[in-house]
PDB file of N, CA and C in Angstrom:
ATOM      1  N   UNK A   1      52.111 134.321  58.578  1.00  0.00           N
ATOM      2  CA  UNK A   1      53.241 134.350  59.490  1.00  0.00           C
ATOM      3  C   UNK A   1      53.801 135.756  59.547  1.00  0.00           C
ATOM      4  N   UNK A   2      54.134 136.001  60.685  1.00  0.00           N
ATOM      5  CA  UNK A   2      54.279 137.713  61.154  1.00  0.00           C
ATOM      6  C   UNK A   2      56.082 137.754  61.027  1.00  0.00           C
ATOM      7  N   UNK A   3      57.071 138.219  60.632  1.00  0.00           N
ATOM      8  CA  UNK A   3      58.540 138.557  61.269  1.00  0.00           C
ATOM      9  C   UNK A   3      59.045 139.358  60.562  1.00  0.00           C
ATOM     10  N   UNK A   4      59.830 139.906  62.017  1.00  0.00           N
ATOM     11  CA  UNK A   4      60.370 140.976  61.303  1.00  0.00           C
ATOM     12  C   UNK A   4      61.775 140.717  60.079  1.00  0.00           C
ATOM     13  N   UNK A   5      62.217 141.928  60.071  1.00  0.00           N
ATOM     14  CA  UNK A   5      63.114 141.924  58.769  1.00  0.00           C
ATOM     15  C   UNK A   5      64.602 140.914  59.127  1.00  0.00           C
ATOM     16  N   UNK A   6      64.874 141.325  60.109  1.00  0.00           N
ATOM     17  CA  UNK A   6      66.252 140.666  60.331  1.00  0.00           C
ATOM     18  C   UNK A   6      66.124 139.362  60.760  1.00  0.00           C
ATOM     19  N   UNK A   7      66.380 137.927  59.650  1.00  0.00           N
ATOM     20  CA  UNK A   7      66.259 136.977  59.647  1.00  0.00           C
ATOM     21  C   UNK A   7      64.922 136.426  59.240  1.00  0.00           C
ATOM     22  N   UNK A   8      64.626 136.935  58.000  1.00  0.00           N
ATOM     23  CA  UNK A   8      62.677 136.554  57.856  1.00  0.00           C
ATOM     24  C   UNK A   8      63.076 135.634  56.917  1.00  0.00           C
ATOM     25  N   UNK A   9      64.194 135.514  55.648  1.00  0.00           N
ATOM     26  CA  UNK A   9      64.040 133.883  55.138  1.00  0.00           C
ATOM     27  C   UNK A   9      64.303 132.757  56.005  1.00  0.00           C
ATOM     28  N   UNK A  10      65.274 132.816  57.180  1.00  0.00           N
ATOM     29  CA  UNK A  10      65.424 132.083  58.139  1.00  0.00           C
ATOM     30  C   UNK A  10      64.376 131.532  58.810  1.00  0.00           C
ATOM     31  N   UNK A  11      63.244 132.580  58.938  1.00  0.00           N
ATOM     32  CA  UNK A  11      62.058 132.306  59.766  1.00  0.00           C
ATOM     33  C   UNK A  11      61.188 131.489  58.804  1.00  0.00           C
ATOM     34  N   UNK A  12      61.027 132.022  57.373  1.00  0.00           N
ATOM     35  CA  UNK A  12      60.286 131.697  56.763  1.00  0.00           C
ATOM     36  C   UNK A  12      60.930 129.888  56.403  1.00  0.00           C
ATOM     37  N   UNK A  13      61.476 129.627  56.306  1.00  0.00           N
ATOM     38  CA  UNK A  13      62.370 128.478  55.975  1.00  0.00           C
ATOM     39  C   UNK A  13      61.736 127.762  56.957  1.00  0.00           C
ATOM     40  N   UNK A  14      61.899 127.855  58.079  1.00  0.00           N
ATOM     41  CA  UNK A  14      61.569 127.453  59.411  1.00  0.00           C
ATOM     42  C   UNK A  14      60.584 126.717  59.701  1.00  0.00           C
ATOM     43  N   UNK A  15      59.732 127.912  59.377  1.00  0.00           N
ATOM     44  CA  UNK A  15      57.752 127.843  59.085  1.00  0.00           C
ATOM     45  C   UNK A  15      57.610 127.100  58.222  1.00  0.00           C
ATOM     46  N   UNK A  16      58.139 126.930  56.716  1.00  0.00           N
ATOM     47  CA  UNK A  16      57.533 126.076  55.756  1.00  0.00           C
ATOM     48  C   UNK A  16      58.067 124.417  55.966  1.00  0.00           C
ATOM     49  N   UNK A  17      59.312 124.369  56.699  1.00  0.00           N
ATOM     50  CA  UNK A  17      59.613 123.163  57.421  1.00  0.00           C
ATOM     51  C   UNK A  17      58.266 122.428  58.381  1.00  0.00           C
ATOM     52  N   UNK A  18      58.274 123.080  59.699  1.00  0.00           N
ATOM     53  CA  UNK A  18      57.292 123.172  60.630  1.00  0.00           C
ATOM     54  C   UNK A  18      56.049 122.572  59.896  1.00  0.00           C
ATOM     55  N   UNK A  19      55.268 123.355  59.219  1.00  0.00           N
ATOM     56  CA  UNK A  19      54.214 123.538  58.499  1.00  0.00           C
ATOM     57  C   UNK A  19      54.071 122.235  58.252  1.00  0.00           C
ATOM     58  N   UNK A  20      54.775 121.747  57.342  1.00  0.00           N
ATOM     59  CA  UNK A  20      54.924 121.044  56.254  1.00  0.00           C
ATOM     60  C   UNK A  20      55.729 118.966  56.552  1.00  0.00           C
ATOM     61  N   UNK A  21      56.090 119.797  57.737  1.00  0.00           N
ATOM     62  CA  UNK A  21      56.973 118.549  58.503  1.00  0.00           C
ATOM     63  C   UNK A  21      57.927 117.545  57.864  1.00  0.00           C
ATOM     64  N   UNK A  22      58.764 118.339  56.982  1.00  0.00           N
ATOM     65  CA  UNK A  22      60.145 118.008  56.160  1.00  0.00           C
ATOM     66  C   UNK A  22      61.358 118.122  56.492  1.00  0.00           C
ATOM     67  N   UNK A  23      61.840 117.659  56.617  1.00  0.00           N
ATOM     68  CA  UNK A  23      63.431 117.450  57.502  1.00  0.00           C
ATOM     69  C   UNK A  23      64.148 118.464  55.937  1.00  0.00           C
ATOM     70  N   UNK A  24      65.163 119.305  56.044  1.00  0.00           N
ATOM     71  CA  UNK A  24      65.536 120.001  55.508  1.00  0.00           C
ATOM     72  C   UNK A  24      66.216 119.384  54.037  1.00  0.00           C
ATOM     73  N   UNK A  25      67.242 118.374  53.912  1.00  0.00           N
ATOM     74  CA  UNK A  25      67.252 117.767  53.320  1.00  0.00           C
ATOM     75  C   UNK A  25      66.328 116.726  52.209  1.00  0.00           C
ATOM     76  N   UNK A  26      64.870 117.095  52.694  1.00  0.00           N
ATOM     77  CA  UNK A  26      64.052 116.370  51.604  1.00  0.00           C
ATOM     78  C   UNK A  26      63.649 117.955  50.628  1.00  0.00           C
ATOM     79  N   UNK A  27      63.555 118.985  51.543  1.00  0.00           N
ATOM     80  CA  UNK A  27      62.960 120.167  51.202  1.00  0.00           C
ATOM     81  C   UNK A  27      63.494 120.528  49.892  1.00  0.00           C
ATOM     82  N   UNK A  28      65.265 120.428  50.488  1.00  0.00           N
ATOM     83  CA  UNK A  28      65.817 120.815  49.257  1.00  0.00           C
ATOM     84  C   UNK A  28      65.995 120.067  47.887  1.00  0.00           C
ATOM     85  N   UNK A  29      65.690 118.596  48.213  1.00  0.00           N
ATOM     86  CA  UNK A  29      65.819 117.711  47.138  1.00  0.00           C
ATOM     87  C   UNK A  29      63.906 118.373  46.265  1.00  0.00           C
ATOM     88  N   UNK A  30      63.506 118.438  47.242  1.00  0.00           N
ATOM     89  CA  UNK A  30      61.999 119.080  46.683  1.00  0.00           C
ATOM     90  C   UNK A  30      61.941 120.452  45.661  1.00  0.00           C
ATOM     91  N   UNK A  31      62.904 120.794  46.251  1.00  0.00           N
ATOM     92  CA  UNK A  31      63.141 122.482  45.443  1.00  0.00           C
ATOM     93  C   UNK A  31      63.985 122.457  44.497  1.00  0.00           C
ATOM     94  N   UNK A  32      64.911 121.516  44.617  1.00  0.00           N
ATOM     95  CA  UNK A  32      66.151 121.499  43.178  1.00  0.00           C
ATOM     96  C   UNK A  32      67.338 122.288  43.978  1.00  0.00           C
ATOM     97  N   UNK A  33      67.661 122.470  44.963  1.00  0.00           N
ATOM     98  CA  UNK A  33      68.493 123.109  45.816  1.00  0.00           C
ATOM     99  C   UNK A  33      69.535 122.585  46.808  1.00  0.00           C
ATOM    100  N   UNK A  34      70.785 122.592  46.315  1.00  0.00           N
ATOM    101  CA  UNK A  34      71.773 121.837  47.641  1.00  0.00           C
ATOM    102  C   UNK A  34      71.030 122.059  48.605  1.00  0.00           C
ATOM    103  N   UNK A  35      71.406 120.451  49.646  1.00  0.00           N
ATOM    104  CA  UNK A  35      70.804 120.500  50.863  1.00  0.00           C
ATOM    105  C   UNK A  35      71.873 122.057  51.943  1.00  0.00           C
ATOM    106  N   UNK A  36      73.153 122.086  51.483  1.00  0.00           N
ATOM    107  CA  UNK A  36      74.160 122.900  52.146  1.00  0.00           C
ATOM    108  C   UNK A  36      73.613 124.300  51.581  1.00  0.00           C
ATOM    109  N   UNK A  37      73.273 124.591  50.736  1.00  0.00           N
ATOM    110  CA  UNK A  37      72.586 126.446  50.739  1.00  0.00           C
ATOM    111  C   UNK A  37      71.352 125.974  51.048  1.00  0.00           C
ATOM    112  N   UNK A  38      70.649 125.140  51.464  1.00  0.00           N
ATOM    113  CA  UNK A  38      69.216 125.433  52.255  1.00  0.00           C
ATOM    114  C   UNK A  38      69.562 125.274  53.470  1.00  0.00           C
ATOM    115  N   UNK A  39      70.547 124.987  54.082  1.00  0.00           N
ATOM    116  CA  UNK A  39      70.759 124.857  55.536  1.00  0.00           C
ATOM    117  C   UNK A  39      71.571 126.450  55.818  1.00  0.00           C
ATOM    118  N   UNK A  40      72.614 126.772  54.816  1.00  0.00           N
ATOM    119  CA  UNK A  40      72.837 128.131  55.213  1.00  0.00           C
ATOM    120  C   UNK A  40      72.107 129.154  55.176  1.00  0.00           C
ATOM    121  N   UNK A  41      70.736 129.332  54.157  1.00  0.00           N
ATOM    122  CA  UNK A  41      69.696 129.716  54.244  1.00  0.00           C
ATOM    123  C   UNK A  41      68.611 129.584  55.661  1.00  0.00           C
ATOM    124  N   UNK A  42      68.968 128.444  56.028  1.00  0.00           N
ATOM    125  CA  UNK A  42      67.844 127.854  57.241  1.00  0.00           C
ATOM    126  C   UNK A  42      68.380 128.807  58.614  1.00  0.00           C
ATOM    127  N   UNK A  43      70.111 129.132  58.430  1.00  0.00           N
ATOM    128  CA  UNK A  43      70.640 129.404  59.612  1.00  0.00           C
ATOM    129  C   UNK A  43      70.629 131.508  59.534  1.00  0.00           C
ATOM    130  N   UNK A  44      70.619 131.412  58.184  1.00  0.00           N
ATOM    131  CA  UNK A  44      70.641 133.198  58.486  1.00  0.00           C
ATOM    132  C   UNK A  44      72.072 133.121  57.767  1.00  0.00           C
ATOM    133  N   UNK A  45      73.146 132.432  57.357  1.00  0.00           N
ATOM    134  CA  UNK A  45      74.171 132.406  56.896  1.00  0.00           C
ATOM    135  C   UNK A  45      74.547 133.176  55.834  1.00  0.00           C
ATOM    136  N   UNK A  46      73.311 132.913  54.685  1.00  0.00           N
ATOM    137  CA  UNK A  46      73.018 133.577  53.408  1.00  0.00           C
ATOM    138  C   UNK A  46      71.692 134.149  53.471  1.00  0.00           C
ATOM    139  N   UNK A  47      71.451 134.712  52.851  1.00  0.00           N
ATOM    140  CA  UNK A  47      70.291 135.171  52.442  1.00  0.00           C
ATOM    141  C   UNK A  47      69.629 134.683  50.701  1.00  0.00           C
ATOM    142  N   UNK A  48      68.826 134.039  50.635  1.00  0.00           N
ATOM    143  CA  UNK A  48      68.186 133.786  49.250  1.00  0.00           C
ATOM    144  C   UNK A  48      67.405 134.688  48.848  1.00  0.00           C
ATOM    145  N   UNK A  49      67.216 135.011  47.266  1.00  0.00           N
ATOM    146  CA  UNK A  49      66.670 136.035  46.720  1.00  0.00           C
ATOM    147  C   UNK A  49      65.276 135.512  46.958  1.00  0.00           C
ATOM    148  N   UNK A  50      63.949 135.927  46.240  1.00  0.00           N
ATOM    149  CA  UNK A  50      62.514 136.299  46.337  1.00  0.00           C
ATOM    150  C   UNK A  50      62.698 134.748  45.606  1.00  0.00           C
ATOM    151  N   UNK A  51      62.982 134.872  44.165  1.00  0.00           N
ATOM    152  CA  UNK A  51      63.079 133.034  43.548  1.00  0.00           C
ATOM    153  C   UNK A  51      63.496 132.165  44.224  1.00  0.00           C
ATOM    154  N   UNK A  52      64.415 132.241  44.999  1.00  0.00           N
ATOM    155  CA  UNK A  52      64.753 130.719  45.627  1.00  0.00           C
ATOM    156  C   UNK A  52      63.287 130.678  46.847  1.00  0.00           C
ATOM    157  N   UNK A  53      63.157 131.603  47.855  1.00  0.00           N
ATOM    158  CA  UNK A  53      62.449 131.133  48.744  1.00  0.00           C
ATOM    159  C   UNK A  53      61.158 130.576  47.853  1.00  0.00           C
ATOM    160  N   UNK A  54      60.525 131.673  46.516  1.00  0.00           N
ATOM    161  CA  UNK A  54      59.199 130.923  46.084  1.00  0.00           C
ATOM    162  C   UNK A  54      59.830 129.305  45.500  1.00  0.00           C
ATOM    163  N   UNK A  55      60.673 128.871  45.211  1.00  0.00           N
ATOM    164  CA  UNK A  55      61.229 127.652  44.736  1.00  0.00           C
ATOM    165  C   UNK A  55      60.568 126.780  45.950  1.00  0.00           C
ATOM    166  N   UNK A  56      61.937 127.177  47.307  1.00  0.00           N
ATOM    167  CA  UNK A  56      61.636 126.255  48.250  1.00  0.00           C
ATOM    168  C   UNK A  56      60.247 126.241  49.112  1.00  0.00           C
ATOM    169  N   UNK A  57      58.905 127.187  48.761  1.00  0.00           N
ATOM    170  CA  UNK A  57      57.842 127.238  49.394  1.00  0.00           C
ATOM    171  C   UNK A  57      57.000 126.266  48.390  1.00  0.00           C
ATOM    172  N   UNK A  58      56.995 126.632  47.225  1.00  0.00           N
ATOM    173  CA  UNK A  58      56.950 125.382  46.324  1.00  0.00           C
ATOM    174  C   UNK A  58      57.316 123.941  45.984  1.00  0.00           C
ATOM    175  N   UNK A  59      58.527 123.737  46.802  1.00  0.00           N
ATOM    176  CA  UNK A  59      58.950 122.139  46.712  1.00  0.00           C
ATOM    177  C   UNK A  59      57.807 121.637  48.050  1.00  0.00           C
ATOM    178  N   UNK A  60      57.651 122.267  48.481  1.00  0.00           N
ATOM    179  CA  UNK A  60      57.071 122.021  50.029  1.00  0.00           C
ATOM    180  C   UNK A  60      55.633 122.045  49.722  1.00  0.00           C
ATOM    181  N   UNK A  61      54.534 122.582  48.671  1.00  0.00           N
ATOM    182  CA  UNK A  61      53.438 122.502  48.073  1.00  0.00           C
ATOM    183  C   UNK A  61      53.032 123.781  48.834  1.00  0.00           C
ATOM    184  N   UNK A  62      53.496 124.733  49.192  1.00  0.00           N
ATOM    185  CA  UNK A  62      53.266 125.973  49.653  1.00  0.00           C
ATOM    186  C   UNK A  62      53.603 127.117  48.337  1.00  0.00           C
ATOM    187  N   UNK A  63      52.960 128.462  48.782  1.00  0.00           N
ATOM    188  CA  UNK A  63      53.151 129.168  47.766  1.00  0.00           C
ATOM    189  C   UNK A  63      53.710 130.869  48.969  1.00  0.00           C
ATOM    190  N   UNK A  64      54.218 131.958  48.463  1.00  0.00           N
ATOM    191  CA  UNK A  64      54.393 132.787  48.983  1.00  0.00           C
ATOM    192  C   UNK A  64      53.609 133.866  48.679  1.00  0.00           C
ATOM    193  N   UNK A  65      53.288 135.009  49.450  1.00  0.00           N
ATOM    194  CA  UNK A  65      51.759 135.395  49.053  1.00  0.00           C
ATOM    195  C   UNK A  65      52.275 136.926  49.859  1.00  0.00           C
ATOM    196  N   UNK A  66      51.994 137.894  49.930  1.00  0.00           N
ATOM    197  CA  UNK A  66      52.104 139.032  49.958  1.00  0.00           C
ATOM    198  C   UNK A  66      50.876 139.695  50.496  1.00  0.00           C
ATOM    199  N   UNK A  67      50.724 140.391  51.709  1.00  0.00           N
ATOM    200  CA  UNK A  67      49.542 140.717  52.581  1.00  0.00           C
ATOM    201  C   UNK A  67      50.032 141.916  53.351  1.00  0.00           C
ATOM    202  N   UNK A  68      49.162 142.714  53.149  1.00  0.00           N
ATOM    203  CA  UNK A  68      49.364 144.467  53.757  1.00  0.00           C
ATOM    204  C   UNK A  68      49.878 143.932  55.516  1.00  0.00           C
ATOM    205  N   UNK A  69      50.801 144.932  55.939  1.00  0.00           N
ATOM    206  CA  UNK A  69      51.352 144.779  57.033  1.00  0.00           C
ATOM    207  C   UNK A  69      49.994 145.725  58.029  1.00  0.00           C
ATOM    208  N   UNK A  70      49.903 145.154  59.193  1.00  0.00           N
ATOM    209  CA  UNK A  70      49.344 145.367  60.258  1.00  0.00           C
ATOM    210  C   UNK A  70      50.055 147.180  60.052  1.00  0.00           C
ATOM    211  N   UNK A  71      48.409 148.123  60.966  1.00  0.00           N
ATOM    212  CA  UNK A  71      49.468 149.357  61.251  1.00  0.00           C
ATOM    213  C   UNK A  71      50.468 149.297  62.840  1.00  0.00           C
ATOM    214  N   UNK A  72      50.085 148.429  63.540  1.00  0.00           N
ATOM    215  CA  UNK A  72      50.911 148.015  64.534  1.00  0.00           C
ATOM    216  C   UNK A  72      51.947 147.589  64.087  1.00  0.00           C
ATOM    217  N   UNK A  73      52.050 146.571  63.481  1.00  0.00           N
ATOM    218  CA  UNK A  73      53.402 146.008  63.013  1.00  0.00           C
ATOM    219  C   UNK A  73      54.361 147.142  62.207  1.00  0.00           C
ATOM    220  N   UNK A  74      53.846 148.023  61.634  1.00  0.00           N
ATOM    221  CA  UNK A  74      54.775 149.324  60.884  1.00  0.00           C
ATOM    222  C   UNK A  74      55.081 149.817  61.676  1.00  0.00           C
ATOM    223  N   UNK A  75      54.615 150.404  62.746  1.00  0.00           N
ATOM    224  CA  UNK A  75      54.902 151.754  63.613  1.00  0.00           C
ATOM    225  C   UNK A  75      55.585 150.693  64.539  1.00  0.00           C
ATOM    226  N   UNK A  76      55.636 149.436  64.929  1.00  0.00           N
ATOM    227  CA  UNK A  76      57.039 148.536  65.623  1.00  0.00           C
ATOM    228  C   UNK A  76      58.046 148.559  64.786  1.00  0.00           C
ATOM    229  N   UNK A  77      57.830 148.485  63.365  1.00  0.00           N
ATOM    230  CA  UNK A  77      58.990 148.097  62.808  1.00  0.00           C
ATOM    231  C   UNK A  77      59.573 149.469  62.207  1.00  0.00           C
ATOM    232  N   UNK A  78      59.037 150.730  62.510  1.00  0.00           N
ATOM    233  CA  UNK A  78      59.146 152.153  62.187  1.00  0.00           C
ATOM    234  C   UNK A  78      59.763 152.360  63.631  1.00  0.00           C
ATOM    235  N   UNK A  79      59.690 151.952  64.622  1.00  0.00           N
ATOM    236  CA  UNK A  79      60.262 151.983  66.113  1.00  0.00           C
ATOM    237  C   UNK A  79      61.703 151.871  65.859  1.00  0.00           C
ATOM    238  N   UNK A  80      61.727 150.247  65.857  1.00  0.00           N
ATOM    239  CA  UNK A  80      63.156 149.066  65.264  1.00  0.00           C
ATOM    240  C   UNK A  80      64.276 150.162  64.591  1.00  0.00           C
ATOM    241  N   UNK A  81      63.448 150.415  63.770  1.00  0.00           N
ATOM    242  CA  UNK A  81      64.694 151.525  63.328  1.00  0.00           C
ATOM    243  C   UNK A  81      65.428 152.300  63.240  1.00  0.00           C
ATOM    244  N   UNK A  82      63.924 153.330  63.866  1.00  0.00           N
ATOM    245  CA  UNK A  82      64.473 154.833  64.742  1.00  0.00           C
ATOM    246  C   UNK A  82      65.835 154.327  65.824  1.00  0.00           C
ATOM    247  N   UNK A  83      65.080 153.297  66.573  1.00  0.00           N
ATOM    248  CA  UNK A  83      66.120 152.625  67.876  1.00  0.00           C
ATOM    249  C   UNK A  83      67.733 152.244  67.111  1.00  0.00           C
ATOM    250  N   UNK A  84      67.803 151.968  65.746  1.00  0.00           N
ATOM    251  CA  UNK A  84      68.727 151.542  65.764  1.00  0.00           C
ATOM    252  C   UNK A  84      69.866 153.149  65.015  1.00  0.00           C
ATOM    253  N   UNK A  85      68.962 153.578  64.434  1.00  0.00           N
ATOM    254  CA  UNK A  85      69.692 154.898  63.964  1.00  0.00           C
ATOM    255  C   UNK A  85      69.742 155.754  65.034  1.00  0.00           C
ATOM    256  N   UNK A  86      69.358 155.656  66.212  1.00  0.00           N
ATOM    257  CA  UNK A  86      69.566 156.637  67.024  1.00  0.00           C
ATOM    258  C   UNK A  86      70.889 155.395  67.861  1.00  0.00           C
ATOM    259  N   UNK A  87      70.992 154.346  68.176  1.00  0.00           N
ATOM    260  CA  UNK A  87      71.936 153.744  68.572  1.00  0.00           C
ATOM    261  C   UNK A  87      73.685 154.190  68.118  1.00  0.00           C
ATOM    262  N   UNK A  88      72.884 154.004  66.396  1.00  0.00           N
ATOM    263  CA  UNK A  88      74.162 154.389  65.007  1.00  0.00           C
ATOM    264  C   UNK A  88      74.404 155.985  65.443  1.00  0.00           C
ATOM    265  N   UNK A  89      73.737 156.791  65.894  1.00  0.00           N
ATOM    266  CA  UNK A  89      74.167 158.488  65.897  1.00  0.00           C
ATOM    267  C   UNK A  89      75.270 158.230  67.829  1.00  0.00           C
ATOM    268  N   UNK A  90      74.616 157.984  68.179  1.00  0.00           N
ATOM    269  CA  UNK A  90      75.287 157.801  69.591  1.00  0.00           C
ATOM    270  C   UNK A  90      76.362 156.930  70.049  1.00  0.00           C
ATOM    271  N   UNK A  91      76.777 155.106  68.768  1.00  0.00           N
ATOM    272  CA  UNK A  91      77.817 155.634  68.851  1.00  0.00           C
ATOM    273  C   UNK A  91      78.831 155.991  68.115  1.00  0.00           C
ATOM    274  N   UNK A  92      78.786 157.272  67.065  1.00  0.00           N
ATOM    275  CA  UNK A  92      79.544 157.966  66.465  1.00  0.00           C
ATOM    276  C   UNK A  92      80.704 158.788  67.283  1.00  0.00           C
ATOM    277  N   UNK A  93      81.700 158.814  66.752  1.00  0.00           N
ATOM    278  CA  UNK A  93      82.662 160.085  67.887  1.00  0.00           C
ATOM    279  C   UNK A  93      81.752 161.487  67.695  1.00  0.00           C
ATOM    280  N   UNK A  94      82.128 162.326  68.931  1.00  0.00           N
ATOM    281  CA  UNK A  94      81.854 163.537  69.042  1.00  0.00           C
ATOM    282  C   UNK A  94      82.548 164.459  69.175  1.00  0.00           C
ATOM    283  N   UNK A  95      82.839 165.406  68.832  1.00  0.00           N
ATOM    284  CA  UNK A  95      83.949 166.069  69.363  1.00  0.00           C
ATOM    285  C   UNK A  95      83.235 168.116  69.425  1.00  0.00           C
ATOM    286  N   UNK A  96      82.970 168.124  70.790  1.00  0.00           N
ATOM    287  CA  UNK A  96      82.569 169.171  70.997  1.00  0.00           C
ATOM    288  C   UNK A  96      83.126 171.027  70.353  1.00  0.00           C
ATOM    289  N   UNK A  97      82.789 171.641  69.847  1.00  0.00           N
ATOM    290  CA  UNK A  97      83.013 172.609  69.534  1.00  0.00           C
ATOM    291  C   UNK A  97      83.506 174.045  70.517  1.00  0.00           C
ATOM    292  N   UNK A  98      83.061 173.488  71.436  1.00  0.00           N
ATOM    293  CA  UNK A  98      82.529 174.550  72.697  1.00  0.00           C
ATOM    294  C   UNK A  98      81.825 176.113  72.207  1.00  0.00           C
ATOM    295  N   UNK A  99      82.051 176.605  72.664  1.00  0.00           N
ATOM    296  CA  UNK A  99      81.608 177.981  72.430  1.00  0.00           C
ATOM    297  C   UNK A  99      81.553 178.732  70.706  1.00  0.00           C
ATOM    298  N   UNK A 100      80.203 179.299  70.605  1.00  0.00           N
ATOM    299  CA  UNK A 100      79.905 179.357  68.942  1.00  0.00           C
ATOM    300  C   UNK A 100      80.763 181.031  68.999  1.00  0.00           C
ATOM    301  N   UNK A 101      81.597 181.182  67.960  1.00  0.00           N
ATOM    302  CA  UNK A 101      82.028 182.462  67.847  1.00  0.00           C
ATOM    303  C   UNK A 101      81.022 183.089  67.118  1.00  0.00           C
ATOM    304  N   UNK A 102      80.417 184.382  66.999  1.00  0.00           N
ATOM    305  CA  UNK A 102      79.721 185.359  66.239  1.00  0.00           C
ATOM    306  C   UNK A 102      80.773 185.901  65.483  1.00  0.00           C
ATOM    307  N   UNK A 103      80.523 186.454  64.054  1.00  0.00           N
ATOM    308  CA  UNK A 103      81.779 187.773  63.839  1.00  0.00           C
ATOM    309  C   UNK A 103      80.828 188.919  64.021  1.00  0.00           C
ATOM    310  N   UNK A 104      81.398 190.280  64.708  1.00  0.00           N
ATOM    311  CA  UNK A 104      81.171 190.982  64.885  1.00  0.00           C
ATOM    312  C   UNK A 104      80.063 191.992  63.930  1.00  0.00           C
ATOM    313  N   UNK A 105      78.790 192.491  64.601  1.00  0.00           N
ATOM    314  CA  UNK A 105      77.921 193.079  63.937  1.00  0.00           C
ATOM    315  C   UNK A 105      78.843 194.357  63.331  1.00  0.00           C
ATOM    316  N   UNK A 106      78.173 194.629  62.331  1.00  0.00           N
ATOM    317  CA  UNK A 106      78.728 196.015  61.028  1.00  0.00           C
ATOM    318  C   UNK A 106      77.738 196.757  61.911  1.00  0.00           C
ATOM    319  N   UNK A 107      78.205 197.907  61.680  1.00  0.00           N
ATOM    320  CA  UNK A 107      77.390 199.075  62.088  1.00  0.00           C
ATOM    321  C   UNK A 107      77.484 200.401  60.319  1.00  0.00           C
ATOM    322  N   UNK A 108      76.147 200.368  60.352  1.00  0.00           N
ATOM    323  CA  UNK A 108      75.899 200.898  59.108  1.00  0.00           C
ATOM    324  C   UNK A 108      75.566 202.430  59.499  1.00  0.00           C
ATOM    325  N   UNK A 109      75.904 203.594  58.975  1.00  0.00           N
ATOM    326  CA  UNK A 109      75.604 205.068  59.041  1.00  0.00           C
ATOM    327  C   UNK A 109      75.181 205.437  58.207  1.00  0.00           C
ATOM    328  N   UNK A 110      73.746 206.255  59.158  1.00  0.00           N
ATOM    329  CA  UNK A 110      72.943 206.208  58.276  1.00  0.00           C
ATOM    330  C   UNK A 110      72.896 208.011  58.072  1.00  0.00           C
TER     331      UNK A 110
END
């Protein structure tokens, strides 16, 4: 399963639901996990650490597994970012300087 960063336990939650075809409430009785933090988990509400999601990929008879990212998928998600730090620089205040003063060249005798 491919997603990006913003909202990937959400997604992943999602997928192992889907997958697996568990109404959320069995998932979590499966994992040892209030059904109410797997649903705020499910929504993007919270975020769960690396242990809870392998918990809840595990109540579900799934496991979580770790696989080199596409070089497409980096240089999108190397995009994503630039786009958003250049968003973050633009909209910062600005406040123009106008005109750069020099101080005046020394004249040395020689």
């Amino acid at each position: 399963m491919q997603t990006t960063d913003e909202g990937c336990a959400a997604k992943l939650i999602g997928e192992i639901s889907r997958r697996t075809e568990l109404r959320h409430s069995e998932l979590a009785r499966r994992a040892g996990i209030d059904r109410s933090v797997l649903s705020a988990y499910a929504r993007g509400r919270r975020q769960p650490s690396v242990a809870a999601l392998a918990r809840i990929a595990r109540g579900a008879g799934l496991q979580l597994e770790l696989a080199p990212a596409t070089e497409t998928e980096s240089l999108e998600r190397q995009a994503r970012v630039l786009e958003m730090v250049l968003d973050l620089a633009g909209s910062l205040p600005f406040k123009g300087r106008g005109e750069l003063n020099y101080p005046p060249l020394i004249r040395l005798s020689t």
